[in-house]
PDB file of N, CA and C in Angstrom:
ATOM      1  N   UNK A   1      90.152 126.949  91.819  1.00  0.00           N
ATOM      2  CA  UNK A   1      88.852 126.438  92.139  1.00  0.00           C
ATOM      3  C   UNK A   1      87.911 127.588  92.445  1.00  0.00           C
ATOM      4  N   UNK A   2      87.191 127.847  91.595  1.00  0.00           N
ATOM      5  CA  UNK A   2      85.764 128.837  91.931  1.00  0.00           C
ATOM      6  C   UNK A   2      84.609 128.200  91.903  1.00  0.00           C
ATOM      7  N   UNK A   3      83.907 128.578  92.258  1.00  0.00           N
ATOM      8  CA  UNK A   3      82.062 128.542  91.828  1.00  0.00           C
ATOM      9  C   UNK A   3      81.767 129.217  90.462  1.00  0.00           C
ATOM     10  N   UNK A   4      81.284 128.631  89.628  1.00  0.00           N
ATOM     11  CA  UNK A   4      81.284 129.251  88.369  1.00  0.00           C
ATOM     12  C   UNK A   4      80.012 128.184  87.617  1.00  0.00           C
ATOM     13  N   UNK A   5      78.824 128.752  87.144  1.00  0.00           N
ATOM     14  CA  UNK A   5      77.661 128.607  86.636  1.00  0.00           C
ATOM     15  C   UNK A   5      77.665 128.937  85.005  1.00  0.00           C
ATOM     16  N   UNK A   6      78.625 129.057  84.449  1.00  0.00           N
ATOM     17  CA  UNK A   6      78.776 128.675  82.900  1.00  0.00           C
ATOM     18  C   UNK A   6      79.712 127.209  81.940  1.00  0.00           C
ATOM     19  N   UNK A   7      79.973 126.608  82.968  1.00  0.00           N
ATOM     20  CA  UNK A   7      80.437 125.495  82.485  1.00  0.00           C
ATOM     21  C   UNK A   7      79.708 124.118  82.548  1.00  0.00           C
ATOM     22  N   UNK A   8      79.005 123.843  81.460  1.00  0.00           N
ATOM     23  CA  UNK A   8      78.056 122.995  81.320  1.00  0.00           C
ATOM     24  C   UNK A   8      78.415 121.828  82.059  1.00  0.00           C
ATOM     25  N   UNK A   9      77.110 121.002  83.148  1.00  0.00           N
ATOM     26  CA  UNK A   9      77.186 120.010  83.701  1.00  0.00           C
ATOM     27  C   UNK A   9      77.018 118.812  83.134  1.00  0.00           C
ATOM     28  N   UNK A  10      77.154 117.781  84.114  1.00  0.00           N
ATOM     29  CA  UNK A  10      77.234 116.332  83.128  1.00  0.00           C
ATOM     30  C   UNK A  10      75.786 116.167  84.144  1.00  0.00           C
ATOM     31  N   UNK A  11      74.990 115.002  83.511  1.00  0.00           N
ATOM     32  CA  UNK A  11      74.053 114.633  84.212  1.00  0.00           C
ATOM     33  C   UNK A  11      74.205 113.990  85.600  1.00  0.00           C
ATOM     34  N   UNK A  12      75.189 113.781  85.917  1.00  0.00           N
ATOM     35  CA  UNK A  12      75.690 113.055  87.160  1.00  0.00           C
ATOM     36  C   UNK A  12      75.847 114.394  88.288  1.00  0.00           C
ATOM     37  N   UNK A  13      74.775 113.577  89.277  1.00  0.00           N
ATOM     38  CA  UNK A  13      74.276 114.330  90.337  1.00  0.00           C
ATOM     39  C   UNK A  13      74.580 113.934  91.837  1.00  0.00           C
ATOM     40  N   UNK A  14      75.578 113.530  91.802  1.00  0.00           N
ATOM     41  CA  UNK A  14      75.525 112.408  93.585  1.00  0.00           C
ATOM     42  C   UNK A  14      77.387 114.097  94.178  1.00  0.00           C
ATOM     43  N   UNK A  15      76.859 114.191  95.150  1.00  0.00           N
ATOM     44  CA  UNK A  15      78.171 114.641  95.900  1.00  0.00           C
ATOM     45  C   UNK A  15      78.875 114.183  96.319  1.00  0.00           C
ATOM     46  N   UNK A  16      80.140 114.144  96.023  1.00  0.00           N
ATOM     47  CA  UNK A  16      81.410 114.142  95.385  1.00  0.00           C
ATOM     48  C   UNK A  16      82.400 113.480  97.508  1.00  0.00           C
ATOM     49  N   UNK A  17      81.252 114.622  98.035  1.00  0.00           N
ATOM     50  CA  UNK A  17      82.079 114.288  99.762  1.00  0.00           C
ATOM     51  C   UNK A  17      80.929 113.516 100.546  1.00  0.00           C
ATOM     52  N   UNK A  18      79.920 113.029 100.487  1.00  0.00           N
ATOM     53  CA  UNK A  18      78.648 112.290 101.202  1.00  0.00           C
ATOM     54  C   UNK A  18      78.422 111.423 100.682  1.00  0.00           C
ATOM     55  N   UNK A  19      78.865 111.376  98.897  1.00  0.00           N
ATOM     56  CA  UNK A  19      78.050 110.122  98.022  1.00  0.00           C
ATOM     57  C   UNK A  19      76.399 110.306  97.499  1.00  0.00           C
ATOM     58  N   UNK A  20      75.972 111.684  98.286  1.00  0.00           N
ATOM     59  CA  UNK A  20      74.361 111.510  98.464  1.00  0.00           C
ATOM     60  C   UNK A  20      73.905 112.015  97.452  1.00  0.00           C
ATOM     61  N   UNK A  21      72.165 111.490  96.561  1.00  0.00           N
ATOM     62  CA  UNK A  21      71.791 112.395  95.529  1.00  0.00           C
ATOM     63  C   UNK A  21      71.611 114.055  95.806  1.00  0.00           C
ATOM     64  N   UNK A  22      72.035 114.597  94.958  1.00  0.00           N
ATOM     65  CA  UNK A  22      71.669 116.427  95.321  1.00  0.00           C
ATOM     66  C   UNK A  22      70.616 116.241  95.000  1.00  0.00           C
ATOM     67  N   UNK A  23      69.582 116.806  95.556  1.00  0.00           N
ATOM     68  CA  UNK A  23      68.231 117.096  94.968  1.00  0.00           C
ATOM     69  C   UNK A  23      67.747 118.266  93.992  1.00  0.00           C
ATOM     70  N   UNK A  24      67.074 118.434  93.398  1.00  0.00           N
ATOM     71  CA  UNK A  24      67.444 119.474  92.195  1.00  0.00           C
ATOM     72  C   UNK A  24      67.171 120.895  92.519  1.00  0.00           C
ATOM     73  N   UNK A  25      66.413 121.151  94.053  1.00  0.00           N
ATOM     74  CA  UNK A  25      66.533 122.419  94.799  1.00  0.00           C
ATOM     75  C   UNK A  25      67.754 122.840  95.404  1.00  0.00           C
ATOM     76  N   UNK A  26      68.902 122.163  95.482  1.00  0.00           N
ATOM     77  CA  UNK A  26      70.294 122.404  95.643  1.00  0.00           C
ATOM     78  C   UNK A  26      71.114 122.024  94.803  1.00  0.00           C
ATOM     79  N   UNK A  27      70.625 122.299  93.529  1.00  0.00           N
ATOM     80  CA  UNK A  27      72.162 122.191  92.866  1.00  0.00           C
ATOM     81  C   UNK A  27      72.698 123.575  92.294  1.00  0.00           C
ATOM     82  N   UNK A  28      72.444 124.165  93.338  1.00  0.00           N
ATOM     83  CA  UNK A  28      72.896 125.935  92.961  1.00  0.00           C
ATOM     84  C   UNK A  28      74.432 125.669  93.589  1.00  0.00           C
ATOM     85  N   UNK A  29      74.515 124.576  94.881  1.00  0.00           N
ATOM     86  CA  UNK A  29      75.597 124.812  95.676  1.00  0.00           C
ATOM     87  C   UNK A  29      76.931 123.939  94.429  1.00  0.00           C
ATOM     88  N   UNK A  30      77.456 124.545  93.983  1.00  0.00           N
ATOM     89  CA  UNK A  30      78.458 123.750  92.897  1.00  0.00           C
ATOM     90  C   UNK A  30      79.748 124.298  92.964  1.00  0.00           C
ATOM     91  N   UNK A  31      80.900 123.543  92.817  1.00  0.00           N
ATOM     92  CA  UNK A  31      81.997 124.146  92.367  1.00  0.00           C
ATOM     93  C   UNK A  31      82.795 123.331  91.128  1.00  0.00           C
ATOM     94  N   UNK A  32      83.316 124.285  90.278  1.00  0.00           N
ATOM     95  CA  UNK A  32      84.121 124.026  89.383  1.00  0.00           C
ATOM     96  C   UNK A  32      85.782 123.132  89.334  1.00  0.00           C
ATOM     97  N   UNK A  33      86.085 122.356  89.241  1.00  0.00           N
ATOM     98  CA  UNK A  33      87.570 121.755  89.599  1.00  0.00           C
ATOM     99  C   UNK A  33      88.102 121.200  88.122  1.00  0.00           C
ATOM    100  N   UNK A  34      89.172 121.441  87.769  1.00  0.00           N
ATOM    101  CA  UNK A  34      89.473 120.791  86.197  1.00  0.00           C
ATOM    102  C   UNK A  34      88.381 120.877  85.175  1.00  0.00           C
ATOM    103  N   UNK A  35      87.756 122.323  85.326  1.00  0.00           N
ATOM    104  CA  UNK A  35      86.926 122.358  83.962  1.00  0.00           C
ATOM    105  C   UNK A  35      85.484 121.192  84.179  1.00  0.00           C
ATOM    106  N   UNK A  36      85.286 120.589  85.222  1.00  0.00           N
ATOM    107  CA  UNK A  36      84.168 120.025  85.940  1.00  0.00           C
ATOM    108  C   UNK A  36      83.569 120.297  86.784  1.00  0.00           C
ATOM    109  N   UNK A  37      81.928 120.275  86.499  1.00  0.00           N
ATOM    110  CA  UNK A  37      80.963 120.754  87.870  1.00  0.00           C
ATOM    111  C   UNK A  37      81.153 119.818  88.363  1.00  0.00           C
ATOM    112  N   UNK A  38      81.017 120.115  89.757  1.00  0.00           N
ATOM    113  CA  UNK A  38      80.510 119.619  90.962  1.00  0.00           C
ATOM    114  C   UNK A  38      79.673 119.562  91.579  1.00  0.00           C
ATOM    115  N   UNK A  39      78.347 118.651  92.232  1.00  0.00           N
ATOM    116  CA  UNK A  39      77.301 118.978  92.646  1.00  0.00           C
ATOM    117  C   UNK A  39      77.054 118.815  94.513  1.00  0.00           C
ATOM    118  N   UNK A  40      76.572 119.766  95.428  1.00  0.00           N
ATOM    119  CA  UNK A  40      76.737 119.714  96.732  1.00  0.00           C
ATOM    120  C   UNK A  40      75.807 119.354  97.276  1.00  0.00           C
ATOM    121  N   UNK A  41      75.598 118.436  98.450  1.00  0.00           N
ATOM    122  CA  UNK A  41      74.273 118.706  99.087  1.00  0.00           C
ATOM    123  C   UNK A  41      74.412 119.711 100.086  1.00  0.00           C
ATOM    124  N   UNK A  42      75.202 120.474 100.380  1.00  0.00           N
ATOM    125  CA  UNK A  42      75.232 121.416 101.736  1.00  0.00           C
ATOM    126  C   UNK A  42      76.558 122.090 101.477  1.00  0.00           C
ATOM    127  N   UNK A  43      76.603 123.106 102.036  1.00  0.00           N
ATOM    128  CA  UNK A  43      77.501 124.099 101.713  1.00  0.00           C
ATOM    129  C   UNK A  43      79.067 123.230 102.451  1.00  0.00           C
ATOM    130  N   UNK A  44      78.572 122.581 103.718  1.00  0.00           N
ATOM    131  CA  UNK A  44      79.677 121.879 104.441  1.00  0.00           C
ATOM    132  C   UNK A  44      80.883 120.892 103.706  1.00  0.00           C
ATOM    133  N   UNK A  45      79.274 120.321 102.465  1.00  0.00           N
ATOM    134  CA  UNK A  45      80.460 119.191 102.039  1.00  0.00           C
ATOM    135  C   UNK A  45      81.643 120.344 100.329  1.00  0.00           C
ATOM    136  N   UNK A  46      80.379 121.433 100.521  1.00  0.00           N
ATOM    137  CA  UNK A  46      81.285 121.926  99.528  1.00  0.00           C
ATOM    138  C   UNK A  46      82.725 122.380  99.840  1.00  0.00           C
ATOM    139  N   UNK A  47      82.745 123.410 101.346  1.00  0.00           N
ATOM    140  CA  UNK A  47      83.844 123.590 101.581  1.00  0.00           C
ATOM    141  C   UNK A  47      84.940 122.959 102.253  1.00  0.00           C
ATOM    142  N   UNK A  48      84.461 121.551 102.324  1.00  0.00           N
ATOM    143  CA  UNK A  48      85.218 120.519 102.331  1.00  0.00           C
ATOM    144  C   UNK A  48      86.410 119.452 101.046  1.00  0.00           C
ATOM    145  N   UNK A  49      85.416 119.589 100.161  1.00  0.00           N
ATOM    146  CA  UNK A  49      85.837 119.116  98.737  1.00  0.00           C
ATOM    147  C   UNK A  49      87.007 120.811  98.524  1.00  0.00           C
ATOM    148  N   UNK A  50      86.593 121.733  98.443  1.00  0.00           N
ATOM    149  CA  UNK A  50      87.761 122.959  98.164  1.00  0.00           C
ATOM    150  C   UNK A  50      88.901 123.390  99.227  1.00  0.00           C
ATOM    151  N   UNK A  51      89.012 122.130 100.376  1.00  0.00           N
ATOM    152  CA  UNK A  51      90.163 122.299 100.838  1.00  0.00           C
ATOM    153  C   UNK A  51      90.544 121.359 100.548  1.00  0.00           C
ATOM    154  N   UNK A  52      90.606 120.276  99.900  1.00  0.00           N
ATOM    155  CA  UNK A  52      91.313 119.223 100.087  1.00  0.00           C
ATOM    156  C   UNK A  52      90.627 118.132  98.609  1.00  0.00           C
ATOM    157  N   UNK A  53      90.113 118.487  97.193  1.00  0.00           N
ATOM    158  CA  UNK A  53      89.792 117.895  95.889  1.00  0.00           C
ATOM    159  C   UNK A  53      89.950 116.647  95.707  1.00  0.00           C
ATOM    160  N   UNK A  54      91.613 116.312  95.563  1.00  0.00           N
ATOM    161  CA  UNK A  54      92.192 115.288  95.956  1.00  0.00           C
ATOM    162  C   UNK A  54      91.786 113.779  96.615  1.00  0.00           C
ATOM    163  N   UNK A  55      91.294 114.141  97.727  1.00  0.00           N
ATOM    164  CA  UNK A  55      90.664 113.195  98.967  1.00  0.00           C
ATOM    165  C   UNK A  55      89.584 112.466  97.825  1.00  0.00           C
ATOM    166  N   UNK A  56      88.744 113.270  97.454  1.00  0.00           N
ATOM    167  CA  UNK A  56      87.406 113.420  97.039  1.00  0.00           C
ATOM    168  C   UNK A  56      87.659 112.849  95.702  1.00  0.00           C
ATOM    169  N   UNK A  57      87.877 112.903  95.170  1.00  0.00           N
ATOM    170  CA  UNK A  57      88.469 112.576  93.648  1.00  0.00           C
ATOM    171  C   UNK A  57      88.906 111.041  93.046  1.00  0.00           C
ATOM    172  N   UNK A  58      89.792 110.941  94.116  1.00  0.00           N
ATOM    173  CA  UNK A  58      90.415 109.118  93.909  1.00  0.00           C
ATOM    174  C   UNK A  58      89.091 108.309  94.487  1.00  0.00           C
ATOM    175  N   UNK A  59      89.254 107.303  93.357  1.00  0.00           N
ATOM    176  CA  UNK A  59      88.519 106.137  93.163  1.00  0.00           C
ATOM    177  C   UNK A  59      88.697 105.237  94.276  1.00  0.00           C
ATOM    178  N   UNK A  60      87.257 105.216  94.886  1.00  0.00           N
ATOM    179  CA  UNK A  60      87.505 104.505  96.232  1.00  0.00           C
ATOM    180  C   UNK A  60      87.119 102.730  95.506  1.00  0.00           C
ATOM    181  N   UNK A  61      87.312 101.835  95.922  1.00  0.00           N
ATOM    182  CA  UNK A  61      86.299 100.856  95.914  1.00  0.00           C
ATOM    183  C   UNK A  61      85.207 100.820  96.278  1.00  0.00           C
ATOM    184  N   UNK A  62      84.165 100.010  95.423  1.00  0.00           N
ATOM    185  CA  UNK A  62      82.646  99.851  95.883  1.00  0.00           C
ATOM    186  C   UNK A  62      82.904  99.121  97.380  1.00  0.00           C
ATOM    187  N   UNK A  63      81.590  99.509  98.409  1.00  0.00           N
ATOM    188  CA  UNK A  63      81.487  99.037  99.379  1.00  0.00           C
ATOM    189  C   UNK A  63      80.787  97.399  99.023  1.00  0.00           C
ATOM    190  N   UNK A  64      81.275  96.788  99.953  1.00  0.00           N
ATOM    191  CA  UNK A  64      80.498  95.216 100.036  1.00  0.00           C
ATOM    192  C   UNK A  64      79.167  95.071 100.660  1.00  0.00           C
ATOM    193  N   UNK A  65      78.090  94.927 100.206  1.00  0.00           N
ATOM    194  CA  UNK A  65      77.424  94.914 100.450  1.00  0.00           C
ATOM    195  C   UNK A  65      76.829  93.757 101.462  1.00  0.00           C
ATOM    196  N   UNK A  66      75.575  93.449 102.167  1.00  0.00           N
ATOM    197  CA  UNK A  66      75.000  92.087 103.153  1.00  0.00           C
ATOM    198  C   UNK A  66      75.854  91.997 104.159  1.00  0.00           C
ATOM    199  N   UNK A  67      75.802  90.713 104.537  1.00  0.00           N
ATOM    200  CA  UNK A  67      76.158  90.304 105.949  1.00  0.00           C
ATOM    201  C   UNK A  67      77.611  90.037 105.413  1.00  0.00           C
ATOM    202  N   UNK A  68      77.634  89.290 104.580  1.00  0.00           N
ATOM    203  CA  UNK A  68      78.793  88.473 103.999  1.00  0.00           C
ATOM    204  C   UNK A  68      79.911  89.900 103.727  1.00  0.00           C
ATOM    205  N   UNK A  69      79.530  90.581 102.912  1.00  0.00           N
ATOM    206  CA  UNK A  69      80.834  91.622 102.743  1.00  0.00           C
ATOM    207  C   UNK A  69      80.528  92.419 103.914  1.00  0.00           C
ATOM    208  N   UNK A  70      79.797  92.279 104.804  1.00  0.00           N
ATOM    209  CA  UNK A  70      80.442  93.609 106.354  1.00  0.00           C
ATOM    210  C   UNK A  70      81.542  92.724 106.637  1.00  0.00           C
ATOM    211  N   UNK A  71      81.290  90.859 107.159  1.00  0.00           N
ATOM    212  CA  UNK A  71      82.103  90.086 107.458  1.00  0.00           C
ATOM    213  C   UNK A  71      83.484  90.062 106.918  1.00  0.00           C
ATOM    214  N   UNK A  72      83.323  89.946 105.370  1.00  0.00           N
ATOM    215  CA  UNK A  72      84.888  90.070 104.789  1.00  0.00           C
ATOM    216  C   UNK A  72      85.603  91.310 105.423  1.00  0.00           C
ATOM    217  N   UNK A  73      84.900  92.644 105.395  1.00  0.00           N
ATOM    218  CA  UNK A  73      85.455  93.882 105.564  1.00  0.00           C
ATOM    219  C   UNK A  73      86.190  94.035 106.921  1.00  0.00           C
ATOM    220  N   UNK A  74      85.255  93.653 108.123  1.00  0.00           N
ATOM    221  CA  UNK A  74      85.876  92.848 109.505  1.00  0.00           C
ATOM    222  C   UNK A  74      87.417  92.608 109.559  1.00  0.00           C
ATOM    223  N   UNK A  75      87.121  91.365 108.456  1.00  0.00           N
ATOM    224  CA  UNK A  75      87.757  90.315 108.726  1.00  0.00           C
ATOM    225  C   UNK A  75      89.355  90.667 107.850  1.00  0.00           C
ATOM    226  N   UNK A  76      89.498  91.837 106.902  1.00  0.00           N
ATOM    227  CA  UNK A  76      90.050  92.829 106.148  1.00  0.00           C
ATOM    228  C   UNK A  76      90.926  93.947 107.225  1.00  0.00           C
ATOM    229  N   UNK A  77      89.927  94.093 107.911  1.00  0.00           N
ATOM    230  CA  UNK A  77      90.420  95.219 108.824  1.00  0.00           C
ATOM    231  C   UNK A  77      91.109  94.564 110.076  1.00  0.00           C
ATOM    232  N   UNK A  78      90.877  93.762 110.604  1.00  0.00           N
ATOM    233  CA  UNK A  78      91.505  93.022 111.451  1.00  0.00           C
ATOM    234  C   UNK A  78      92.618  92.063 111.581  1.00  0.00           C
ATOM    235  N   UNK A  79      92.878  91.735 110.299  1.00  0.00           N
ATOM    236  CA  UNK A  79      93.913  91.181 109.792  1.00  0.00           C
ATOM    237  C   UNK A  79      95.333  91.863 109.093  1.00  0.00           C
ATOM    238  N   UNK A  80      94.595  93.010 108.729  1.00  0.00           N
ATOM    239  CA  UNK A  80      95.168  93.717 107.947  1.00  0.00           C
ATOM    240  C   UNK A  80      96.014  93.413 106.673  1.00  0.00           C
ATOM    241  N   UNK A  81      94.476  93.032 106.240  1.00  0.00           N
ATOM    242  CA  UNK A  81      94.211  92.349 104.504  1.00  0.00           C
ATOM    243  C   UNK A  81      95.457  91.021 104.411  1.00  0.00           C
ATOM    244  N   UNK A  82      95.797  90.270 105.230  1.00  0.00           N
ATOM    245  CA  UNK A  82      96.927  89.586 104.868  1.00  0.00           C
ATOM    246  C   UNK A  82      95.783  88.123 105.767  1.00  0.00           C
ATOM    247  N   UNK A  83      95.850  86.605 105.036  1.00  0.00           N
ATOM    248  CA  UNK A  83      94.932  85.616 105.325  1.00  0.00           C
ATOM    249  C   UNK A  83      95.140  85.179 106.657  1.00  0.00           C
ATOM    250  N   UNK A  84      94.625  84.771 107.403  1.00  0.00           N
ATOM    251  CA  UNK A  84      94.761  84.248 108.985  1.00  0.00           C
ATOM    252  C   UNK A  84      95.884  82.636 108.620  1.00  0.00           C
ATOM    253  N   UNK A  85      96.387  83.273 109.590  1.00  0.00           N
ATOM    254  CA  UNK A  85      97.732  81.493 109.840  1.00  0.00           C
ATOM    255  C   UNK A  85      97.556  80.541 109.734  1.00  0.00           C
ATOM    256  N   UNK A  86      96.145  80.229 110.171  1.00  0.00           N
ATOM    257  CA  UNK A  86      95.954  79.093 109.526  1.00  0.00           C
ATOM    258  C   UNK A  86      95.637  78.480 108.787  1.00  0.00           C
ATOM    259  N   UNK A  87      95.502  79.387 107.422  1.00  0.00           N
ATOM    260  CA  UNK A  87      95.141  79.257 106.107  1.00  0.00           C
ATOM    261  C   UNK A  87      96.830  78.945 105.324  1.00  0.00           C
ATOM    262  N   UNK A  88      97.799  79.269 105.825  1.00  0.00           N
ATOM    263  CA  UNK A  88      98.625  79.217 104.922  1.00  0.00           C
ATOM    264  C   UNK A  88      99.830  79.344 106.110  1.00  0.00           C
TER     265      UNK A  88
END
């Protein structure tokens, strides 16, 4: 894993450890992983993603959005994804 500014980017601009858009005055902060740029908003989340790629990499699920998916998510976490007793 280096920093390396000759391996052409993809148009996809969001960081990799925040989720957040880079803005186009920081996309100097980049690192290279499997022959792919990476784009940073802050040096923090960069040297975060180069200890640990991995983390950063696997496909999380989309978050649930409104009232209704905070509720499911709750109700997910508190159960620990298995239906309440008295459903079944």
């Amino acid at each position: 894993m280096a920093t390396n500014n000759s391996i052409s980017s993809t148009n996809d601009t969001v960081d990799p450890v925040c989720q957040m858009k880079v803005p186009p005055g920081r996309k100097h902060i980049t690192v290279t992983h499997n022959r792919k740029r990476y784009y940073f908003c802050a040096e923090a989340c960069r040297k975060s993603f180069e200890e640990n790629p991995g983390k950063y990499l696997t496909s999380i699920p989309a978050k649930r959005k409104g009232l209704w998916g905070r509720y499911l998510e709750r109700l997910n976490k508190a159960t620990g994804g298995k239906p309440p007793s008295c459903c079944h």
